[in-house]
C-alpha atoms as a PDB file:
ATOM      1  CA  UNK A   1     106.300 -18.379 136.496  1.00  0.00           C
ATOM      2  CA  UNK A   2     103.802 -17.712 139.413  1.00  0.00           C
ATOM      3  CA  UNK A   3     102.240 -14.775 137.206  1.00  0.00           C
ATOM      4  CA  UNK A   4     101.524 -17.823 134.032  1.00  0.00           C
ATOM      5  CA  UNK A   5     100.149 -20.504 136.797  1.00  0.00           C
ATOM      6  CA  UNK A   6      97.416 -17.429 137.574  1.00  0.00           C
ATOM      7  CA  UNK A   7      96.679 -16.888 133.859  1.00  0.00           C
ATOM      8  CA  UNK A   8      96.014 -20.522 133.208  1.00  0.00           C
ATOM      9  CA  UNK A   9      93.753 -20.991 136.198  1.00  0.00           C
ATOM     10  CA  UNK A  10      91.810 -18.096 135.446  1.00  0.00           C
ATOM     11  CA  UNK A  11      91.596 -19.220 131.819  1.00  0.00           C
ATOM     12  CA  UNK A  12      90.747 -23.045 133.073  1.00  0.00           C
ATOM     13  CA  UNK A  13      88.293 -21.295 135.678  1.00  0.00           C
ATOM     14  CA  UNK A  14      86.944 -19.402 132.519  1.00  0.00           C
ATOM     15  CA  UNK A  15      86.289 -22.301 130.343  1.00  0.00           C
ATOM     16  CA  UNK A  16      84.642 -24.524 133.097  1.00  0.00           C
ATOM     17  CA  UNK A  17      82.163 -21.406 133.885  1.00  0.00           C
ATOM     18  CA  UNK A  18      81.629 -21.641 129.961  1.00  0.00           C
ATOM     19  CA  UNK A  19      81.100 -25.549 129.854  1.00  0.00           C
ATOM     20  CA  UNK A  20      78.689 -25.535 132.780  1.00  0.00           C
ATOM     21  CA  UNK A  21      76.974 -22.821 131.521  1.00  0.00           C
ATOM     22  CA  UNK A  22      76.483 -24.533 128.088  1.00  0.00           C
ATOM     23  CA  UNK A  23      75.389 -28.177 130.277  1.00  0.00           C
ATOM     24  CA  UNK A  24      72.707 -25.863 131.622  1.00  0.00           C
ATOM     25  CA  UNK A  25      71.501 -25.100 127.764  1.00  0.00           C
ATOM     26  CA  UNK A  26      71.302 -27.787 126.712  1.00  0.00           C
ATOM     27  CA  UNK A  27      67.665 -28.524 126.829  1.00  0.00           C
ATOM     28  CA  UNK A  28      67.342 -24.549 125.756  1.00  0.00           C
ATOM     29  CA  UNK A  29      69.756 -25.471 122.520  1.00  0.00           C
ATOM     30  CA  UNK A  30      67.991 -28.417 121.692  1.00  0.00           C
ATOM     31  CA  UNK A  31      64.500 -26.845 122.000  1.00  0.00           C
ATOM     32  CA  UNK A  32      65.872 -23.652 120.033  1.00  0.00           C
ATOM     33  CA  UNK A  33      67.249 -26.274 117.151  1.00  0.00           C
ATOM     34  CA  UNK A  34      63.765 -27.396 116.701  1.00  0.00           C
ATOM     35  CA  UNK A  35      61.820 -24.527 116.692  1.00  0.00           C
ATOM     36  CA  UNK A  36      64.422 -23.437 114.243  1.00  0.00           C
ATOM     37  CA  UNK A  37      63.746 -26.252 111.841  1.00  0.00           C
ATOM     38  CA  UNK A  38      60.265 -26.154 112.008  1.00  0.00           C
ATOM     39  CA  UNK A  39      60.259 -22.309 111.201  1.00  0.00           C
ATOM     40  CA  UNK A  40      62.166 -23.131 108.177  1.00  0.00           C
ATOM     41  CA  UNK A  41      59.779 -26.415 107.455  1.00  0.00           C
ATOM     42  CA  UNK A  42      56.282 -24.179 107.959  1.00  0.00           C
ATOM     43  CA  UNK A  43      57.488 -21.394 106.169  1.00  0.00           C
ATOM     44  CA  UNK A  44      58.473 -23.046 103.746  1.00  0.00           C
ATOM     45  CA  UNK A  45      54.548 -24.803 103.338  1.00  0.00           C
ATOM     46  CA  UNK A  46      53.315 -21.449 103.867  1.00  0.00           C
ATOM     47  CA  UNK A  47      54.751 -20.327 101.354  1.00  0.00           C
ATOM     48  CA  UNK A  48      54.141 -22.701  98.806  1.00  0.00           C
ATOM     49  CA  UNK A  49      50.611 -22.626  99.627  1.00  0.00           C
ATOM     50  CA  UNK A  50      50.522 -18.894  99.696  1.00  0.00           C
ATOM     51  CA  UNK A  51      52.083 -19.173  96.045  1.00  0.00           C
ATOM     52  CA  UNK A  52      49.011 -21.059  94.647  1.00  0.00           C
ATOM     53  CA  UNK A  53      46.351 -18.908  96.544  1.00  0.00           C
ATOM     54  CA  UNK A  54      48.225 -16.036  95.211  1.00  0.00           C
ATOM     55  CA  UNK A  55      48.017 -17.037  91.712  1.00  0.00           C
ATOM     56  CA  UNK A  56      44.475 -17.169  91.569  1.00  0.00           C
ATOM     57  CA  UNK A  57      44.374 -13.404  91.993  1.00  0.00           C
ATOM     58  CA  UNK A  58      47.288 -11.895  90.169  1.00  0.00           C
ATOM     59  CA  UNK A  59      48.821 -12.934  86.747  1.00  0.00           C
ATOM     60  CA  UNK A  60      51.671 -10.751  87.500  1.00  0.00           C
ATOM     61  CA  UNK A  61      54.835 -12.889  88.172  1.00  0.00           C
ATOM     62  CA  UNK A  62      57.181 -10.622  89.568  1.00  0.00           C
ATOM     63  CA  UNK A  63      54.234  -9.626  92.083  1.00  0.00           C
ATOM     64  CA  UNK A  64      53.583 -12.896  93.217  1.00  0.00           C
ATOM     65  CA  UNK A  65      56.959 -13.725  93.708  1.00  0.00           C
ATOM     66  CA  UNK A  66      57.240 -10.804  95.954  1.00  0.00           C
ATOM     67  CA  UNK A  67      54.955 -11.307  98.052  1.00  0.00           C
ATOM     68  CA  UNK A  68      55.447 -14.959  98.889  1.00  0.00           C
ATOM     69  CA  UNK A  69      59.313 -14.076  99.263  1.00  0.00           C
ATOM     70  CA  UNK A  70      58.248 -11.212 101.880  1.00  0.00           C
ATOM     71  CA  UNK A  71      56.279 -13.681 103.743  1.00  0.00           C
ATOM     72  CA  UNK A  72      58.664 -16.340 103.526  1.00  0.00           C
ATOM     73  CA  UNK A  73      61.534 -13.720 105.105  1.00  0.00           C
ATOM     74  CA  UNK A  74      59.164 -12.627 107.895  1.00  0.00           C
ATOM     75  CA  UNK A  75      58.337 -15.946 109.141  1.00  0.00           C
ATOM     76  CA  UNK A  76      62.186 -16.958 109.364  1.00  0.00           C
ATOM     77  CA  UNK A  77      62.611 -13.746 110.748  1.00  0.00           C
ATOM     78  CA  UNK A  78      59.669 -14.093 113.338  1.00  0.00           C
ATOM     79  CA  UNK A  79      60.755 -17.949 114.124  1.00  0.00           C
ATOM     80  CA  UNK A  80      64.739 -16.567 114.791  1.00  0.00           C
ATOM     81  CA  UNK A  81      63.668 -13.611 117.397  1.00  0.00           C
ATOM     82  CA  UNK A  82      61.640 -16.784 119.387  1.00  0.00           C
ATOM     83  CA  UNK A  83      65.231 -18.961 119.185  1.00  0.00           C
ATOM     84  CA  UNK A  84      67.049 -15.895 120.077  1.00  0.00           C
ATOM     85  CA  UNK A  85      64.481 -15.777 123.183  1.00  0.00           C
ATOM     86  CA  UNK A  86      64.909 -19.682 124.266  1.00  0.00           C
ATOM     87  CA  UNK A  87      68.067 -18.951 124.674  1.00  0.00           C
ATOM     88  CA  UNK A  88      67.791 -16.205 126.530  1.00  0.00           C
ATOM     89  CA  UNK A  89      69.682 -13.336 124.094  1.00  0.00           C
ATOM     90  CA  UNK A  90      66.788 -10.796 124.311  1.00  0.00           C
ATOM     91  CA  UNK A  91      69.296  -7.695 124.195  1.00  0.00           C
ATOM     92  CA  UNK A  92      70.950  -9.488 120.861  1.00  0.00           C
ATOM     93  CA  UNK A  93      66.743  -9.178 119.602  1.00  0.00           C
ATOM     94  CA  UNK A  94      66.870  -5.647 120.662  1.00  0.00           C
ATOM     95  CA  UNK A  95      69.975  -5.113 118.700  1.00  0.00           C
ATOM     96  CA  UNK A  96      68.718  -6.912 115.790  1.00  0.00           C
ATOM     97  CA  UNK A  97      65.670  -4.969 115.492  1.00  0.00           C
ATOM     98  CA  UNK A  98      67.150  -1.183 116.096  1.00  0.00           C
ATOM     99  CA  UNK A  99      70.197  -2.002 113.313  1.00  0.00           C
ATOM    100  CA  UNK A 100      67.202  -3.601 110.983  1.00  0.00           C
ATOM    101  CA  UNK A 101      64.967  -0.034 111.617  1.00  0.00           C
ATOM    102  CA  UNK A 102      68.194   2.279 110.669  1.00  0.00           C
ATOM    103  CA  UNK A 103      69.430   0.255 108.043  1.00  0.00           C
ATOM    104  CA  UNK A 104      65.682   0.472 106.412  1.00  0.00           C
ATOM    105  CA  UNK A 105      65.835   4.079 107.542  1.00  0.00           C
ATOM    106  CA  UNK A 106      69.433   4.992 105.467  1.00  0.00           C
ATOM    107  CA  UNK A 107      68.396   2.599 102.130  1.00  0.00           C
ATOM    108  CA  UNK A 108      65.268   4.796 102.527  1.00  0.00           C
ATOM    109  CA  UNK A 109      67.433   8.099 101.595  1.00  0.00           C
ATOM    110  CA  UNK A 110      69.712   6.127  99.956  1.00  0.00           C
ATOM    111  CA  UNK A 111      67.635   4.487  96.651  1.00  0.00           C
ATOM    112  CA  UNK A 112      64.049   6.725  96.905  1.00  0.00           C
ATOM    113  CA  UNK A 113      63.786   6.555  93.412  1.00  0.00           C
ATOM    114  CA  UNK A 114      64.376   2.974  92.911  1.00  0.00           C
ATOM    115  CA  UNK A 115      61.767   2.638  95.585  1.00  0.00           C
ATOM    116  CA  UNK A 116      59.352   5.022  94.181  1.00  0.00           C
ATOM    117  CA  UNK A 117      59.348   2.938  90.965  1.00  0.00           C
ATOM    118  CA  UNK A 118      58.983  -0.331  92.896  1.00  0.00           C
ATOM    119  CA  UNK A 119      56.016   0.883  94.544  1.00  0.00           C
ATOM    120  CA  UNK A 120      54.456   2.249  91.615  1.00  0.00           C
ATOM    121  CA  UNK A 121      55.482  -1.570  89.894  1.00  0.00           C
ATOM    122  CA  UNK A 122      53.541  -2.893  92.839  1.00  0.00           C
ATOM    123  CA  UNK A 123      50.379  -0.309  92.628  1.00  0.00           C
ATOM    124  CA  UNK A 124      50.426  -1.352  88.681  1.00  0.00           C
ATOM    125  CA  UNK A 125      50.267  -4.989  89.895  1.00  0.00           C
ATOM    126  CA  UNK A 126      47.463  -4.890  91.977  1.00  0.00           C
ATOM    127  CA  UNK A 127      45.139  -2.231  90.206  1.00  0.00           C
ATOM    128  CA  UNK A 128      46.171  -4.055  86.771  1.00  0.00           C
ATOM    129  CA  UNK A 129      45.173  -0.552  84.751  1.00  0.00           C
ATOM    130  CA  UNK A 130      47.779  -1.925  81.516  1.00  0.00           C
ATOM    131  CA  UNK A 131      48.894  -5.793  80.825  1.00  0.00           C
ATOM    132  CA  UNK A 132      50.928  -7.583  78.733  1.00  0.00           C
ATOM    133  CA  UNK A 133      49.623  -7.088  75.346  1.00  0.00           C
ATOM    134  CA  UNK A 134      48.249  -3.939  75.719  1.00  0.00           C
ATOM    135  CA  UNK A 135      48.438  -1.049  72.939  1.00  0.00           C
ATOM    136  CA  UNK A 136      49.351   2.044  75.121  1.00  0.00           C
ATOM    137  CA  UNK A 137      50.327   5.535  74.382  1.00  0.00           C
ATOM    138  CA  UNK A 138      52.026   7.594  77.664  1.00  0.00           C
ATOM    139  CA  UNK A 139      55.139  10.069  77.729  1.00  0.00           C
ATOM    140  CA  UNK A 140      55.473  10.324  74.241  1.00  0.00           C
ATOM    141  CA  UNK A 141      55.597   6.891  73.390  1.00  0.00           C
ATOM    142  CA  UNK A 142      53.084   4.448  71.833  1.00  0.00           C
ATOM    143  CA  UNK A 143      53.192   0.758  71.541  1.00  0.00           C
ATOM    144  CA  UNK A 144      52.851  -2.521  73.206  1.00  0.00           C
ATOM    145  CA  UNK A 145      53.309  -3.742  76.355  1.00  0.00           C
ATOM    146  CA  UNK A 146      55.834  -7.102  76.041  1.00  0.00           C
ATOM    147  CA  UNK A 147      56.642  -7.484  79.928  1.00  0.00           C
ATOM    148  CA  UNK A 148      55.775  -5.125  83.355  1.00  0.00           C
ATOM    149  CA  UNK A 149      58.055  -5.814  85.924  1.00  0.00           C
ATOM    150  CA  UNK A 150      58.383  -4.192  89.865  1.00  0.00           C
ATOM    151  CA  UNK A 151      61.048  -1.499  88.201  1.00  0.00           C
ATOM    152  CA  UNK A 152      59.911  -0.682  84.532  1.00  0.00           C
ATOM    153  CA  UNK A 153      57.167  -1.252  81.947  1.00  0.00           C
ATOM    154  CA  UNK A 154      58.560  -2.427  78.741  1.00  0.00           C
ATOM    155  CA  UNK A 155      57.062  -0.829  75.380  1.00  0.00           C
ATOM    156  CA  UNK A 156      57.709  -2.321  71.728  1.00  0.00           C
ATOM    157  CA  UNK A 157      56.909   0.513  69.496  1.00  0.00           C
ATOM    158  CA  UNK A 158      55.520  -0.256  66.451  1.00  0.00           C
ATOM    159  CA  UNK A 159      59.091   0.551  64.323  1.00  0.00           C
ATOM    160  CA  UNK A 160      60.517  -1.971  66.379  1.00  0.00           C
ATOM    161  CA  UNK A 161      62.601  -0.449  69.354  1.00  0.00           C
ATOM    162  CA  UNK A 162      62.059  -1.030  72.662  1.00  0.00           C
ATOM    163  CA  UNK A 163      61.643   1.406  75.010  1.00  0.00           C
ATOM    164  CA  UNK A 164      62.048   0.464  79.071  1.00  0.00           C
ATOM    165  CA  UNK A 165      59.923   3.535  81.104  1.00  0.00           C
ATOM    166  CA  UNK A 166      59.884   3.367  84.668  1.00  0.00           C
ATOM    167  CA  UNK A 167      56.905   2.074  86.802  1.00  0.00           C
ATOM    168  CA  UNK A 168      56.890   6.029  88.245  1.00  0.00           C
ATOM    169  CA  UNK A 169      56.917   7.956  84.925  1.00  0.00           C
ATOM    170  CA  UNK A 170      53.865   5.549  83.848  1.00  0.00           C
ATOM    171  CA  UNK A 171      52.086   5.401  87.213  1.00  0.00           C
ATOM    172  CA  UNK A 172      52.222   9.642  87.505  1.00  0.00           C
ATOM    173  CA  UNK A 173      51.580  10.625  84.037  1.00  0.00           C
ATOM    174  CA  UNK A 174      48.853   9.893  81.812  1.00  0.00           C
ATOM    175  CA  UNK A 175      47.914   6.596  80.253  1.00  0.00           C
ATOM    176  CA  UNK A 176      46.083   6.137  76.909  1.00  0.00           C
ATOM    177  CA  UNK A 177      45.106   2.537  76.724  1.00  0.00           C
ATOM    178  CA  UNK A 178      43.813   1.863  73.031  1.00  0.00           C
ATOM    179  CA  UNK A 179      43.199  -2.001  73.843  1.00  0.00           C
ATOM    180  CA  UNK A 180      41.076  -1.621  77.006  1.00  0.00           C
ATOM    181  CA  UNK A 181      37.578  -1.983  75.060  1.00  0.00           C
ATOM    182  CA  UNK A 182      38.899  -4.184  72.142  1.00  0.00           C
ATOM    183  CA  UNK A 183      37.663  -1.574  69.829  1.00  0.00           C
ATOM    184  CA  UNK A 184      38.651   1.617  68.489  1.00  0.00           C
ATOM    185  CA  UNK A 185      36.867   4.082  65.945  1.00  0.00           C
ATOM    186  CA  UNK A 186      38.487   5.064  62.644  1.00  0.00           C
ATOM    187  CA  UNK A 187      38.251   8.624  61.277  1.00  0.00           C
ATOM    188  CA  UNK A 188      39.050   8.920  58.292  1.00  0.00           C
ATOM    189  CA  UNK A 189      38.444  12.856  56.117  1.00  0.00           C
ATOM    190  CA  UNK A 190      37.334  12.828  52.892  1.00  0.00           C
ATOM    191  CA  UNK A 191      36.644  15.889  49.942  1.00  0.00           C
ATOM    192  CA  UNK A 192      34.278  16.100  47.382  1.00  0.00           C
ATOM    193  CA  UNK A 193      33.356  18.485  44.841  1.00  0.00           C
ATOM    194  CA  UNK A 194      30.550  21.327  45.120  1.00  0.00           C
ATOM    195  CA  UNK A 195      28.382  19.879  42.303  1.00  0.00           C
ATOM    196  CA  UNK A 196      27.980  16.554  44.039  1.00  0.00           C
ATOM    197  CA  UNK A 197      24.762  15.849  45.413  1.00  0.00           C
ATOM    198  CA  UNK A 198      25.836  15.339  49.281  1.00  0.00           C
ATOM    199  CA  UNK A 199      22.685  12.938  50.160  1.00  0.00           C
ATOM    200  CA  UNK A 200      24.131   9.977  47.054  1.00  0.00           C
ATOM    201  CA  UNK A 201      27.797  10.589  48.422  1.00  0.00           C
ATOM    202  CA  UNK A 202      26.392   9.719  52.256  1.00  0.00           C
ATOM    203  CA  UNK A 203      24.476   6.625  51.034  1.00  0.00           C
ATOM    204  CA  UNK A 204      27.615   5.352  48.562  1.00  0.00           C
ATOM    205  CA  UNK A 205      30.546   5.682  50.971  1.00  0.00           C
ATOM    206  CA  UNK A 206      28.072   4.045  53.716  1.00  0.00           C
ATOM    207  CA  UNK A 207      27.436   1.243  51.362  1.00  0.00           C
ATOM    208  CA  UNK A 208      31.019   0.748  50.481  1.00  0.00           C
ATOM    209  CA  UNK A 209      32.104   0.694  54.256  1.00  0.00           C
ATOM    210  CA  UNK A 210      29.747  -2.019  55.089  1.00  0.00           C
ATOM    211  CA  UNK A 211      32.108  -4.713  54.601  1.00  0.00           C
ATOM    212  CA  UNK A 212      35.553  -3.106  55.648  1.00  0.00           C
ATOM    213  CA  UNK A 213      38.332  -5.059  57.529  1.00  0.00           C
ATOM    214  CA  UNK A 214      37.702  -5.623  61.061  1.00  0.00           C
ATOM    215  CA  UNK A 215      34.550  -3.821  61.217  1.00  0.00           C
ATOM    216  CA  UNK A 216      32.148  -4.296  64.258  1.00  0.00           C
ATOM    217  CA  UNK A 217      28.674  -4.661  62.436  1.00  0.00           C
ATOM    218  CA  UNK A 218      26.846  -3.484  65.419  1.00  0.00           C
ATOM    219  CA  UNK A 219      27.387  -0.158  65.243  1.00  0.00           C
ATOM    220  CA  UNK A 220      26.475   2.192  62.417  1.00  0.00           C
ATOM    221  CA  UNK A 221      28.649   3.966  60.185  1.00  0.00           C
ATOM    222  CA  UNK A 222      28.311   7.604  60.276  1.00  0.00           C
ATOM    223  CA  UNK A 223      29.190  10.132  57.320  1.00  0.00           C
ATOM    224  CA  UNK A 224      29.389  14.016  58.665  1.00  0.00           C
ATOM    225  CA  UNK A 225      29.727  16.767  56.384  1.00  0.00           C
ATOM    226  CA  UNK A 226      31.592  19.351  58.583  1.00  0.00           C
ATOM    227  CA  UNK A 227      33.122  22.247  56.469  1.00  0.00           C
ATOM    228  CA  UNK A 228      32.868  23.550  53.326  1.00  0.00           C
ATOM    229  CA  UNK A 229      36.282  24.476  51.848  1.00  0.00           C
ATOM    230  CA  UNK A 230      37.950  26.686  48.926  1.00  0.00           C
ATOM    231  CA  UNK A 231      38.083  23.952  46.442  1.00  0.00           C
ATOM    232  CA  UNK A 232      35.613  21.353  48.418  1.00  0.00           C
ATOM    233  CA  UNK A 233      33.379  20.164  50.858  1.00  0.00           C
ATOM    234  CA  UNK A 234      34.993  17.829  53.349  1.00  0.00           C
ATOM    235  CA  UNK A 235      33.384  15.086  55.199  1.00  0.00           C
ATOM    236  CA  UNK A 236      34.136  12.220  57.928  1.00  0.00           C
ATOM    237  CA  UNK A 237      33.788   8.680  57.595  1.00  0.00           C
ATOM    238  CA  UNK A 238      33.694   7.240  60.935  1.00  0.00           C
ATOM    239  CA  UNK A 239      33.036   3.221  61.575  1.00  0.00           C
ATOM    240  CA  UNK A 240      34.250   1.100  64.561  1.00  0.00           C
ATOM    241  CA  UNK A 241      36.996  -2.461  64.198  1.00  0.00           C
ATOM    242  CA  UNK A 242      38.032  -5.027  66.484  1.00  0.00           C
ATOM    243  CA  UNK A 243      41.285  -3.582  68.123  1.00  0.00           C
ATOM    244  CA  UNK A 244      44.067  -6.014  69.079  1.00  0.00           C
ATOM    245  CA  UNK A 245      47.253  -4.553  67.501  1.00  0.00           C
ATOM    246  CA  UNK A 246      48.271  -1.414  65.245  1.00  0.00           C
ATOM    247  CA  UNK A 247      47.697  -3.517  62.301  1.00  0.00           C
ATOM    248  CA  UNK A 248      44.196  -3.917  62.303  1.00  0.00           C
ATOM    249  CA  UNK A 249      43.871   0.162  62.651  1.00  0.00           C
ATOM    250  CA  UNK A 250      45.532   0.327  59.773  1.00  0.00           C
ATOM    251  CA  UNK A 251      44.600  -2.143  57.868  1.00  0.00           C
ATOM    252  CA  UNK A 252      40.821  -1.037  58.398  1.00  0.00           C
ATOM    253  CA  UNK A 253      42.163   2.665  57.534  1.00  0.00           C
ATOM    254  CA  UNK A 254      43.577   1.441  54.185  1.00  0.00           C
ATOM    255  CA  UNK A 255      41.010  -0.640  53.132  1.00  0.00           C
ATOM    256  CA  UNK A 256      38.768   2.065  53.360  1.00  0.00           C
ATOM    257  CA  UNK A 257      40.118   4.544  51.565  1.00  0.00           C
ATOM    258  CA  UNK A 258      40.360   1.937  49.064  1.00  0.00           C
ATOM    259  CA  UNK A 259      37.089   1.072  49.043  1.00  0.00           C
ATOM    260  CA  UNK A 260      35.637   5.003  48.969  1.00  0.00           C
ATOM    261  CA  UNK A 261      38.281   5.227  46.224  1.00  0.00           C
ATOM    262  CA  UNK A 262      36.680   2.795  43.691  1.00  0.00           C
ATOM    263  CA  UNK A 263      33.428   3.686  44.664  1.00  0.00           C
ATOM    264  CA  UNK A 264      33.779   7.241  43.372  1.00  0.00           C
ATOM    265  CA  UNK A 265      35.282   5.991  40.623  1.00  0.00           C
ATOM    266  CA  UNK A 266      32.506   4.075  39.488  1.00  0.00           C
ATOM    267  CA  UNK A 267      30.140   6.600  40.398  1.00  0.00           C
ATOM    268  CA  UNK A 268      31.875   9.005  38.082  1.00  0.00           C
ATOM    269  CA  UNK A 269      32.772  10.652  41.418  1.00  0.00           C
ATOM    270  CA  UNK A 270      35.619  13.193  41.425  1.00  0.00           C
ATOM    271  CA  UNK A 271      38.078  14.249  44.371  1.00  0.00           C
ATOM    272  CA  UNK A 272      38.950  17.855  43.775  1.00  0.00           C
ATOM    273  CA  UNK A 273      42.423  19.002  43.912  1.00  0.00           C
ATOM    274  CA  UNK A 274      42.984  22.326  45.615  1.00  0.00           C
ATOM    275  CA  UNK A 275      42.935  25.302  42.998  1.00  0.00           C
ATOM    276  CA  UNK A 276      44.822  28.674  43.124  1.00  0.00           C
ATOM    277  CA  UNK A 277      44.615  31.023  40.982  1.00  0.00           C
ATOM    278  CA  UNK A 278      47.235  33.397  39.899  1.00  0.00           C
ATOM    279  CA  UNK A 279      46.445  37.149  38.571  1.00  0.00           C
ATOM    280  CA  UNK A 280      48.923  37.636  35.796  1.00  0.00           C
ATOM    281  CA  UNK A 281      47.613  41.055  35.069  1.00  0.00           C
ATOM    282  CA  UNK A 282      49.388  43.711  36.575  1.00  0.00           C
ATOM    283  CA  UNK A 283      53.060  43.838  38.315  1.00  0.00           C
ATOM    284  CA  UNK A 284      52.712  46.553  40.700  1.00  0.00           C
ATOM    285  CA  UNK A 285      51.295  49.184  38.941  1.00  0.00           C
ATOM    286  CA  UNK A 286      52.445  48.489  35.542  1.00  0.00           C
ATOM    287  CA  UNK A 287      50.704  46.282  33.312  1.00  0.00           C
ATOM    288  CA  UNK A 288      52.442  42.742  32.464  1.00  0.00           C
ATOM    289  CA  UNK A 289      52.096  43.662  28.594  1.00  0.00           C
ATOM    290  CA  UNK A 290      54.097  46.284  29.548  1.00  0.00           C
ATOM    291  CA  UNK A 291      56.484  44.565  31.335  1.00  0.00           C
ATOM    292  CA  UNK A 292      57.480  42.279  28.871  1.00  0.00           C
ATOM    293  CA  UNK A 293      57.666  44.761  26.118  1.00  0.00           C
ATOM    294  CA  UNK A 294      60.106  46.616  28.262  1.00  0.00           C
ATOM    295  CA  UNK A 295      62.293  43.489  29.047  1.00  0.00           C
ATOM    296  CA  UNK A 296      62.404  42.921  25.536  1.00  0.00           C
ATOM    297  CA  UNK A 297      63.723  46.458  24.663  1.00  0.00           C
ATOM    298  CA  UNK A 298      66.288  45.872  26.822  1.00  0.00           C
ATOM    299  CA  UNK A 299      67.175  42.456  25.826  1.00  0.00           C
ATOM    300  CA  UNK A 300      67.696  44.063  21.826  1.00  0.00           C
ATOM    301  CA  UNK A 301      69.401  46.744  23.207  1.00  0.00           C
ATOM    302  CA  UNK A 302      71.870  44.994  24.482  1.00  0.00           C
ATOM    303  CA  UNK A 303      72.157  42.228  21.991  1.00  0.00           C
ATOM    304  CA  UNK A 304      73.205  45.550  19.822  1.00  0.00           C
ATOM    305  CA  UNK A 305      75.543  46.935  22.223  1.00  0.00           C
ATOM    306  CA  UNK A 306      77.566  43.273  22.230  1.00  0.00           C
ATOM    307  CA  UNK A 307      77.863  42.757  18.866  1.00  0.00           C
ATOM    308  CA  UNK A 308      79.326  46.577  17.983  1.00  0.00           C
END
């Protein structure tokens, strides 16, 4: 009985050590409770502030988002550590901090690739080298850009499929960006016969590109005779379009050949087919008269042999 009477005056002892202690925080509580709500009150303006400043800069979303949510966590975090201090937990701050510094430390190790591709997401962001929209060719795949987000850059190819590469694979390899200038240069090979006088073919293909889909009318169209082959002489066509999508490349493409196409034709113009010619006139080192009088001989000879 004696040894319970102890326990509950320690415990009673305990608890009124507790209770004056907290009377003598009070102020320190009530001071911490405000500077707690007006961390979360300024941050919170801060941040919406920061959003439309932010905004001005950068049309990426995720980016934005990001960094106002990073700024937004440090200021809460900044505003706690000062409560902590009012009421006088420094060594719980300590603590905080060192488990905060090995916890980074291990997710480090832990997810390096998945924060080697939100880096690289946040390097595309700010350098803005692709965007939405863009026609792009990189790691074997071409098409364009529907969304870039801090973890992938997502490609429609031009068959349809989408294909999700990560922000490192794009950031580390390279980039062809076909919609950068808004223009693009069509090449397109063309054959004519020898006979052809190669001065009227020039002016007549330049005459019938003059007024090709999507062409920029600043800059001149060019017509290069570059090799002379077994059957023909082959030239290049080259003129410049407007470049948005894959469509107008191809479209411009198409409508020239079908423009070169009817101007030949009504220029009595011919495209040569290739020609190869074959030397019937010796097998070996027998003649092919020869040959088939001897294939014939045997083809009697054994007609007669079947019918005795």
């Amino acid at each position: 009985m004696e040894d319970i009477n102890n326990a509950l005056d320690l415990l009673l002892n305990k608890l009124e050590s507790w209770g004056n202690h907290i009377v003598l925080l009070l102020p320190n509580l009530f001071v911490a409770l405000i500077l707690l709500i007006l961390t979360f009150y300024t941050a919170r303006i801060i941040r919406r502030g920061l959003d439309n400043v932010i905004s001005r800069f950068s049309n990426s979303v995720a980016l934005n988002n990001l960094i106002s949510t990073l700024l937004y966590i440090t200021l809460l975090l900044i505003g706690l550590f000062f409560v902590l201090s009012v009421l006088r937990l420094d060594k719980v701050v300590i603590s905080l901090l060192a488990g905060v510094g090995i916890l980074g430390l291990a997710l480090g190790f832990a997810f390096q690739d998945i924060a080697a591709n939100f880096i690289a997401g946040v390097i595309i962001a700010v350098q803005r080298p692709i965007g939405v929209g863009d026609m792009i060719e990189t790691n074997d795949y071409f098409g364009v850009i529907e969304r870039i987000s801090l973890r992938t850059v997502d490609i429609r190819k031009p068959t349809g499929e989408l294909v999700r590469l990560p922000n490192k694979m794009v950031y580390e390899n390279p980039v062809t960006n076909l919609s950068y200038h808004g223009t693009r240069r069509v090449d397109l090979e063309v054959r004519v016969a020898f006979s052809e006088d190669l001065e009227r073919i020039q002016k007549l293909v330049i005459e019938a590109l003059e007024d090709v889909k999507n062409r920029v009318k600043a800059r001149q169209i060019e017509v290069m005779f570059d090799a002379f082959e077994e059957s023909s002489i082959r030239f290049k066509a080259r003129f410049w379009i407007t470049y948005n999508r894959q469509v107008d490349y191809v479209g411009a493409k198409s409508d020239a050949i079908i423009r070169i196409k009817k101007a030949f034709d009504a220029n009595n113009i011919i495209i040569p087919y290739p020609i190869h010619s074959l030397n019937f006139s010796e097998k070996g080192n027998r003649r092919l008269g020869d040959e088939l009088q001897s294939m014939r001989g045997e083809s009697t000879g054994t007609s007669w042999r079947d019918n005795s």
